[in-house]
N, C-alpha and C. Protein backbone atom coordinates (compact mmCIF):
# COMPACT_ATOMS: atom_id res chain seq x y z
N UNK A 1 39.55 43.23 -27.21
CA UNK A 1 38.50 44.21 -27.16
C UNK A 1 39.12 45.59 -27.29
N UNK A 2 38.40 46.61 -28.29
CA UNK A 2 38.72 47.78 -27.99
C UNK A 2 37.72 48.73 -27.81
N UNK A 3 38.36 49.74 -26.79
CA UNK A 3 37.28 50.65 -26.29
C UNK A 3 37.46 51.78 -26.24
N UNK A 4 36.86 52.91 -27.27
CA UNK A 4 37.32 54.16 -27.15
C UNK A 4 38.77 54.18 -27.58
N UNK A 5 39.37 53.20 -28.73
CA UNK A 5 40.42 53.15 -29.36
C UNK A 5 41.49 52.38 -28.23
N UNK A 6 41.07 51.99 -27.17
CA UNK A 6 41.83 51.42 -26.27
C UNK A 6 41.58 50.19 -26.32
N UNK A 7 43.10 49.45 -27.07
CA UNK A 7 42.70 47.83 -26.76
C UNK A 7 42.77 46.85 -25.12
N UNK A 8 42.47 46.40 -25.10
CA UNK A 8 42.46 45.76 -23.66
C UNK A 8 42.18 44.15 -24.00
N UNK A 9 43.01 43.25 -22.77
CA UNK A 9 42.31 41.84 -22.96
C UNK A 9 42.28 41.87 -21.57
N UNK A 10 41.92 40.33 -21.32
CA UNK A 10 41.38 39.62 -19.52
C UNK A 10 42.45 39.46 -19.03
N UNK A 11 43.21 39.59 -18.04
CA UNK A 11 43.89 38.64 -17.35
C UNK A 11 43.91 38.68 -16.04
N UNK A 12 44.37 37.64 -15.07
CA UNK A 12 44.48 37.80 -13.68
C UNK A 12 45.69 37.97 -13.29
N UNK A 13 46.21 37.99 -12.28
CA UNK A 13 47.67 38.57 -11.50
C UNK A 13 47.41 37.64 -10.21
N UNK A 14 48.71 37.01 -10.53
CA UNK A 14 48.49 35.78 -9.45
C UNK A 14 50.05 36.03 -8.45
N UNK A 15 50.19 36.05 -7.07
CA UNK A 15 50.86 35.76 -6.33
C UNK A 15 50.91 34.06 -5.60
N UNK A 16 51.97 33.52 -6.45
CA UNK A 16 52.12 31.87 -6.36
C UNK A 16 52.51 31.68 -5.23
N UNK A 17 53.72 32.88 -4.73
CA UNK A 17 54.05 32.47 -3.36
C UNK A 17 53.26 32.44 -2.26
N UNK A 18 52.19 33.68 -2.00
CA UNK A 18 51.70 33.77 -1.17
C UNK A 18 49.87 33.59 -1.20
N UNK A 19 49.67 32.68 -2.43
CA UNK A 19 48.82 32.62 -2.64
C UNK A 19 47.57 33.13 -3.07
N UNK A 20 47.88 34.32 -3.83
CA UNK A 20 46.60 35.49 -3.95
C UNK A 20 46.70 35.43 -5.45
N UNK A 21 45.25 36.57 -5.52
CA UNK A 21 44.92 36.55 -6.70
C UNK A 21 44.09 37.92 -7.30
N UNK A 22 44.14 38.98 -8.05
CA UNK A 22 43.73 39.94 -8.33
C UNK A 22 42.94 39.35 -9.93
N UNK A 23 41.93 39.85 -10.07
CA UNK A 23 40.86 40.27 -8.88
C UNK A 23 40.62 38.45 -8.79
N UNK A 24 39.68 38.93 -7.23
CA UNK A 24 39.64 37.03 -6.28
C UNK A 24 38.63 36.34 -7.48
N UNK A 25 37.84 37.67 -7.95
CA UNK A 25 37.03 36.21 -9.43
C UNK A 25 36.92 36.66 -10.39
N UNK A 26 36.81 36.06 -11.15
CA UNK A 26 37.26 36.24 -12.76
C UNK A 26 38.01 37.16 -13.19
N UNK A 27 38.89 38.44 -14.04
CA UNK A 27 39.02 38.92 -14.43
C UNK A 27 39.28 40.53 -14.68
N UNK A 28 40.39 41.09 -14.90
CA UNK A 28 40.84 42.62 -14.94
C UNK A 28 40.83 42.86 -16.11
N UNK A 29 40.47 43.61 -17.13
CA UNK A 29 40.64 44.48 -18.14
C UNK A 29 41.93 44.82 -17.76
N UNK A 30 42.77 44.99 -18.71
CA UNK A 30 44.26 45.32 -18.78
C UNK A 30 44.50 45.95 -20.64
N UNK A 31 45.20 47.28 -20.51
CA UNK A 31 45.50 47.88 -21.48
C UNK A 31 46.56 47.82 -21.85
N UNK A 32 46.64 47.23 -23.14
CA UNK A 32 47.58 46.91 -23.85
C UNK A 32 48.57 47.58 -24.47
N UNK A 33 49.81 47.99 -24.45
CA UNK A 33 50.57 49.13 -24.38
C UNK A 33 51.59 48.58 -24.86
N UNK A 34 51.92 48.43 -26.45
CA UNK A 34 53.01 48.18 -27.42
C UNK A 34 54.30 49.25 -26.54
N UNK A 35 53.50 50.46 -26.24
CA UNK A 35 55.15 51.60 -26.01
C UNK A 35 55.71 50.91 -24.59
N UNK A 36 55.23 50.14 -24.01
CA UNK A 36 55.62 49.78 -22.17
C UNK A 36 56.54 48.70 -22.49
N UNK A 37 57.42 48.51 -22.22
CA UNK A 37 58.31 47.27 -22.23
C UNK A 37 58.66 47.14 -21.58
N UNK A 38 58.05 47.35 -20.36
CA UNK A 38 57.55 46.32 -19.34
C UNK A 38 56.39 44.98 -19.31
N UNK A 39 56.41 44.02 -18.27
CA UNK A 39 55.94 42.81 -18.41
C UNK A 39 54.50 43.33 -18.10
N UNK A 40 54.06 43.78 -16.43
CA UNK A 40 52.66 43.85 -16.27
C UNK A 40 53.09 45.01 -15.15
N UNK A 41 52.17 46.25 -14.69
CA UNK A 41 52.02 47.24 -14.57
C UNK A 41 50.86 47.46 -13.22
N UNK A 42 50.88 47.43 -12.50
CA UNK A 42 49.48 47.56 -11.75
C UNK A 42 49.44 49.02 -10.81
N UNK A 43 48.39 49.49 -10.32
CA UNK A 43 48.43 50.21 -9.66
C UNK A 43 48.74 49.88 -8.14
N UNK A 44 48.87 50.63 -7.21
CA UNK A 44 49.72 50.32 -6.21
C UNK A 44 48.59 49.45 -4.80
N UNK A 45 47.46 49.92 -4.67
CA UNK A 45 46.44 49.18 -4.13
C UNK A 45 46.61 47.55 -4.31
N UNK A 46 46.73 47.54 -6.25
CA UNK A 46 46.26 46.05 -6.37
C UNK A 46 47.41 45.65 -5.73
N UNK A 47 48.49 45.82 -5.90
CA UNK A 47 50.17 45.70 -5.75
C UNK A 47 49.98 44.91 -3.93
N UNK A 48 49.54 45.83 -3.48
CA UNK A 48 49.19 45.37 -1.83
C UNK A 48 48.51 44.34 -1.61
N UNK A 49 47.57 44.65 -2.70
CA UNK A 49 46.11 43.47 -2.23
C UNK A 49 46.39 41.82 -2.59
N UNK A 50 47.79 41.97 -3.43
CA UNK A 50 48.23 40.64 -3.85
C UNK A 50 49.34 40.21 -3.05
N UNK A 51 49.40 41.30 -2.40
CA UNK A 51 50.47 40.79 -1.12
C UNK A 51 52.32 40.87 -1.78
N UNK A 52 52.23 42.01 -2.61
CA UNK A 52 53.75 41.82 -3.32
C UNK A 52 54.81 42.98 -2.26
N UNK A 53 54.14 43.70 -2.00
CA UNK A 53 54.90 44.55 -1.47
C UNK A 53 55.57 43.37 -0.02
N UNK A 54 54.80 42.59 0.62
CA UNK A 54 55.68 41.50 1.51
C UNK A 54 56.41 40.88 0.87
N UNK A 55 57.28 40.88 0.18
CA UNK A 55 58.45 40.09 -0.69
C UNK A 55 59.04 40.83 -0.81
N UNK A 56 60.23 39.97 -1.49
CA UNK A 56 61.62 40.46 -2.17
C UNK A 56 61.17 41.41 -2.99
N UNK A 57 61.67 43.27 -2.85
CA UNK A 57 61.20 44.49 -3.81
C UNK A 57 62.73 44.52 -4.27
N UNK A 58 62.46 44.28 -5.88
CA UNK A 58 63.64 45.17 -6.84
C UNK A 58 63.06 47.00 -7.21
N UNK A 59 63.97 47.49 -7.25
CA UNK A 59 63.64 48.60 -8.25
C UNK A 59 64.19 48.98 -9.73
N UNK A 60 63.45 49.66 -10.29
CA UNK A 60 63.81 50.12 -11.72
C UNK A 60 63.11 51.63 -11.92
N UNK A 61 63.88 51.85 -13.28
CA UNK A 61 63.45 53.41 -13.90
C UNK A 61 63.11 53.38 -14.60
N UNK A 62 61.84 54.14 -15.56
CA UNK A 62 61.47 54.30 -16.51
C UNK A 62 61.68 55.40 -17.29
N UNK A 63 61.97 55.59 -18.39
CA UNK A 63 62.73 56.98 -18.90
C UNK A 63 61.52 56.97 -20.60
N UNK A 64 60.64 57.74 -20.49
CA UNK A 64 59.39 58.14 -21.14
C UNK A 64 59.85 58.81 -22.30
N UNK A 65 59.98 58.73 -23.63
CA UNK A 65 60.11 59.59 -24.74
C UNK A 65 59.91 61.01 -24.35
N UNK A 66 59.30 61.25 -23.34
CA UNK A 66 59.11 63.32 -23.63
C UNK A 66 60.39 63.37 -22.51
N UNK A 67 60.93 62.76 -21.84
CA UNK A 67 62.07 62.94 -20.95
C UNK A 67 61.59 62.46 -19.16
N UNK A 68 60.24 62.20 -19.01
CA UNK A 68 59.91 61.71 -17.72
C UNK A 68 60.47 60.89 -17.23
N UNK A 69 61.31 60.97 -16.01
CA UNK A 69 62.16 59.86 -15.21
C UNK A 69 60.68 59.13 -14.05
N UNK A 70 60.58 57.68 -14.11
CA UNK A 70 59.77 57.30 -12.99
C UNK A 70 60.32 56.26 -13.06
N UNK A 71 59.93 56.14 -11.08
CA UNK A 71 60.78 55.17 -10.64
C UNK A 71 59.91 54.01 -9.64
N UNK A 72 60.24 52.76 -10.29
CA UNK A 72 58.92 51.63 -10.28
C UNK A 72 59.76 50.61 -9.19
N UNK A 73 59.08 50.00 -8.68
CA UNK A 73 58.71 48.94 -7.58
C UNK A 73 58.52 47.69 -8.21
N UNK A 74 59.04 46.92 -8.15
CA UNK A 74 58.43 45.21 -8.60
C UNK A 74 58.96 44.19 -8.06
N UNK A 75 58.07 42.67 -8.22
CA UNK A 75 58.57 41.59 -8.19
C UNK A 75 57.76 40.88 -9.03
N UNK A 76 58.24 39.17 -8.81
CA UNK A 76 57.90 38.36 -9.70
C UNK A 76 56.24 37.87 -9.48
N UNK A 77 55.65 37.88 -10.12
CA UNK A 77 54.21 36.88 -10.47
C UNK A 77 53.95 36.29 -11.79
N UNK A 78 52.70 35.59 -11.46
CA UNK A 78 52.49 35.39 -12.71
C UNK A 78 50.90 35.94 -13.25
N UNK A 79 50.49 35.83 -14.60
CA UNK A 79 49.56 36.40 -15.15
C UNK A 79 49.12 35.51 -16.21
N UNK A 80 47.34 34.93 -15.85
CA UNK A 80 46.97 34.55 -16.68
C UNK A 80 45.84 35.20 -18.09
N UNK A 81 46.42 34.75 -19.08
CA UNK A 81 45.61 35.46 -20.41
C UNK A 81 44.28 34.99 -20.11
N UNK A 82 43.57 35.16 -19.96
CA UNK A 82 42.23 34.86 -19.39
C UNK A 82 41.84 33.71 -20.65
N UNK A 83 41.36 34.76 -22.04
CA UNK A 83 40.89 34.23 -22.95
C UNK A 83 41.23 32.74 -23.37
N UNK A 84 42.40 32.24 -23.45
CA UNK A 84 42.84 31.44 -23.97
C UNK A 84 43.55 30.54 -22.78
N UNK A 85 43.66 30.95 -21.21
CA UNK A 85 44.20 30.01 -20.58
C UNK A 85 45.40 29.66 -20.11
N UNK A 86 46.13 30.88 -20.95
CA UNK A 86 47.86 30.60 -21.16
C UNK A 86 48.35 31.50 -19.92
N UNK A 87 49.30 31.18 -19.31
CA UNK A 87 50.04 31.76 -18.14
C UNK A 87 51.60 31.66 -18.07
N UNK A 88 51.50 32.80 -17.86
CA UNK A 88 53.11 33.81 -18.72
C UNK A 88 53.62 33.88 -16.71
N UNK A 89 54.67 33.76 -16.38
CA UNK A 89 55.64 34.67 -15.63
C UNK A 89 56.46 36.32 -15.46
N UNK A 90 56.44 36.71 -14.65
CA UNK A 90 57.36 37.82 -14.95
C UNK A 90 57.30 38.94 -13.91
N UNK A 91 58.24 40.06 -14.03
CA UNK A 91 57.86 41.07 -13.32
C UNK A 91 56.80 41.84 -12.98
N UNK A 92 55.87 42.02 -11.97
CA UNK A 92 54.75 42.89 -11.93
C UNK A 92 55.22 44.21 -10.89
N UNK A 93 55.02 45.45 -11.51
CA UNK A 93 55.53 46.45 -10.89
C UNK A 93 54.11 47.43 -10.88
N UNK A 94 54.60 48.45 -9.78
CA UNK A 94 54.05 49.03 -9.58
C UNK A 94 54.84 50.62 -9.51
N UNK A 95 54.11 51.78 -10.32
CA UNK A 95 53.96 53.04 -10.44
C UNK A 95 53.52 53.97 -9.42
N UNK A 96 53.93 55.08 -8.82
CA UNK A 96 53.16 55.81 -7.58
C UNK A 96 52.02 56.42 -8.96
N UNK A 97 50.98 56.29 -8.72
CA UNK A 97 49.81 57.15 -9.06
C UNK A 97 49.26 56.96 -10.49
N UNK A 98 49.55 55.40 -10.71
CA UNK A 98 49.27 54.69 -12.05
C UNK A 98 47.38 54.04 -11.59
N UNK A 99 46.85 54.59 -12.33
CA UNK A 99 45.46 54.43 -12.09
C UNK A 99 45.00 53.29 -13.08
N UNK A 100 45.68 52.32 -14.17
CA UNK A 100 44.87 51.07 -14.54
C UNK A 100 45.92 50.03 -14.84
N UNK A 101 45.75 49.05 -14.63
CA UNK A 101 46.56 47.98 -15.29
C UNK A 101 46.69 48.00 -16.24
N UNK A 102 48.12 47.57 -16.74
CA UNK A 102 48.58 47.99 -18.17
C UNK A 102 49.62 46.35 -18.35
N UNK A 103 49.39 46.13 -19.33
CA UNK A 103 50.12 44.86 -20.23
C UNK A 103 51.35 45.61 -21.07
N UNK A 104 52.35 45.08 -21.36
CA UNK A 104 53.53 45.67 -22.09
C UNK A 104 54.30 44.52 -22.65
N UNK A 105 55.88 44.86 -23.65
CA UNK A 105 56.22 44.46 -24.20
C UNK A 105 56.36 42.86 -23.71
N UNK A 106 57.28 43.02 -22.65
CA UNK A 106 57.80 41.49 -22.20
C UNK A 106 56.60 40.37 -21.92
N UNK A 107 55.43 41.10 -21.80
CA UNK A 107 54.41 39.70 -21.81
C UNK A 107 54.07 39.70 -22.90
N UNK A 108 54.02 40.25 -23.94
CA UNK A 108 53.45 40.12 -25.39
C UNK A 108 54.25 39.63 -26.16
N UNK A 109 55.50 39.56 -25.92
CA UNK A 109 56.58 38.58 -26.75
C UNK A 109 56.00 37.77 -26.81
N UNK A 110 55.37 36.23 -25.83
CA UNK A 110 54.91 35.59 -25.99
C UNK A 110 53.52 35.30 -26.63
N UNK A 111 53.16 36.14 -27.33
CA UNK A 111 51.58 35.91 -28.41
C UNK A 111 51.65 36.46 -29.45
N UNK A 112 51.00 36.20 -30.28
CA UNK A 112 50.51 36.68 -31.20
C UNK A 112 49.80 37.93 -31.43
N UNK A 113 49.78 39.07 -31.92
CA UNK A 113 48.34 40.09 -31.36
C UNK A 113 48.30 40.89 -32.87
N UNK A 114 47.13 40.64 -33.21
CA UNK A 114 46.34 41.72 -33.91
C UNK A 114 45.43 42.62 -33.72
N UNK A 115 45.95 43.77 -34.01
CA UNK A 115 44.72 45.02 -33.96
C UNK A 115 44.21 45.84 -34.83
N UNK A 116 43.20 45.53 -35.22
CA UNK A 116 42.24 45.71 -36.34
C UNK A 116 41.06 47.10 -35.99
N UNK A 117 42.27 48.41 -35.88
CA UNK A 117 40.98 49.87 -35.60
C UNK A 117 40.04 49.51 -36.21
N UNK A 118 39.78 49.51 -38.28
CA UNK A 118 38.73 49.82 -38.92
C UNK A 118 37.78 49.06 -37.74
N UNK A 119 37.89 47.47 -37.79
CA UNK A 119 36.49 46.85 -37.82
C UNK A 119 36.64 46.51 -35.86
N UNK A 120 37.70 47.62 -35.39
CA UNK A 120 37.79 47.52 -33.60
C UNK A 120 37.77 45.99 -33.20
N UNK A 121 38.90 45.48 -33.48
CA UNK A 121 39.10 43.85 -33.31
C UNK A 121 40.95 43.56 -32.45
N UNK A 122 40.73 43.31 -31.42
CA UNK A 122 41.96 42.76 -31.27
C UNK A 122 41.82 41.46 -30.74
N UNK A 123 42.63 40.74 -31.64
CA UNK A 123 43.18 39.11 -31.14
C UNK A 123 44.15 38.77 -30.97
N UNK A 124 44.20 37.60 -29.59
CA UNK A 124 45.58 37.70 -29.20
C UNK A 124 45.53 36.11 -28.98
N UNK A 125 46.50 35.49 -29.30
CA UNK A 125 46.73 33.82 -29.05
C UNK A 125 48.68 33.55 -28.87
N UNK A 126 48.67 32.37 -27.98
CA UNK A 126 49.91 32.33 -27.46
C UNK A 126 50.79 32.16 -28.60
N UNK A 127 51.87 32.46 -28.55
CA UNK A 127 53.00 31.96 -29.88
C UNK A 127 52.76 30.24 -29.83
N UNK A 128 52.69 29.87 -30.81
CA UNK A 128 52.88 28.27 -30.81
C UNK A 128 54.22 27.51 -30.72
């Protein structure tokens, strides 16, 4: 789906260890962000509400093309593609004052994705 030139698909954010699940039913809009190469991105609320901050915290840096240094919080979950069912692993981090969930490089390795501005179409299916 794109909206206002912003592509986005479904997915959920699952804590396996401790059992949780963002959001508890159905589905987050998540913006899709070729420049992030990072895995999955959340704001710091959801980050809590999935219970990650009680675990093992790594840190990392992000170093932004205009020169912005930020410095991110994460651990492991997993994330399901809503649409299609498929469920990827990986780092989910969190940003101080990141206001939407954002999808990035390391989970998109695994699919396919087209984005089609003229006719506002994006499709995304797992690599086979």
């Amino acid at each position: 789906m794109i909206v206002n030139g912003t592509p986005f698909i479904r997915i959920v954010i699952f804590n396996p260890l401790l059992n949780t699940r963002y959001p508890e039913e159905g589905s987050v809009l998540a913006v899709v962000d070729t420049g992030y190469e990072g895995f999955v991105a959340v704001p710091k609320d959801i980050f809590e509400k999935l219970r990650f901050n009680e675990m093992l915290l790594h840190k990392s840096t992000i170093v932004f093309p205009i020169g912005i240094v930020v410095h991110t919080t994460y651990t492991y979950g997993t994330v399901l593609l809503k649409d299609f069912n498929f469920e990827v692993e990986g780092p989910i981090e969190t940003i101080d004052g990141l206001a939407e969930v954002i999808v990035g490089q390391d989970l998109l390795k695994y699919c396919k994705l087209e984005i089609d501005y003229c006719r506002r179409i994006l499709s995304i299916e797992p690599c086979q």
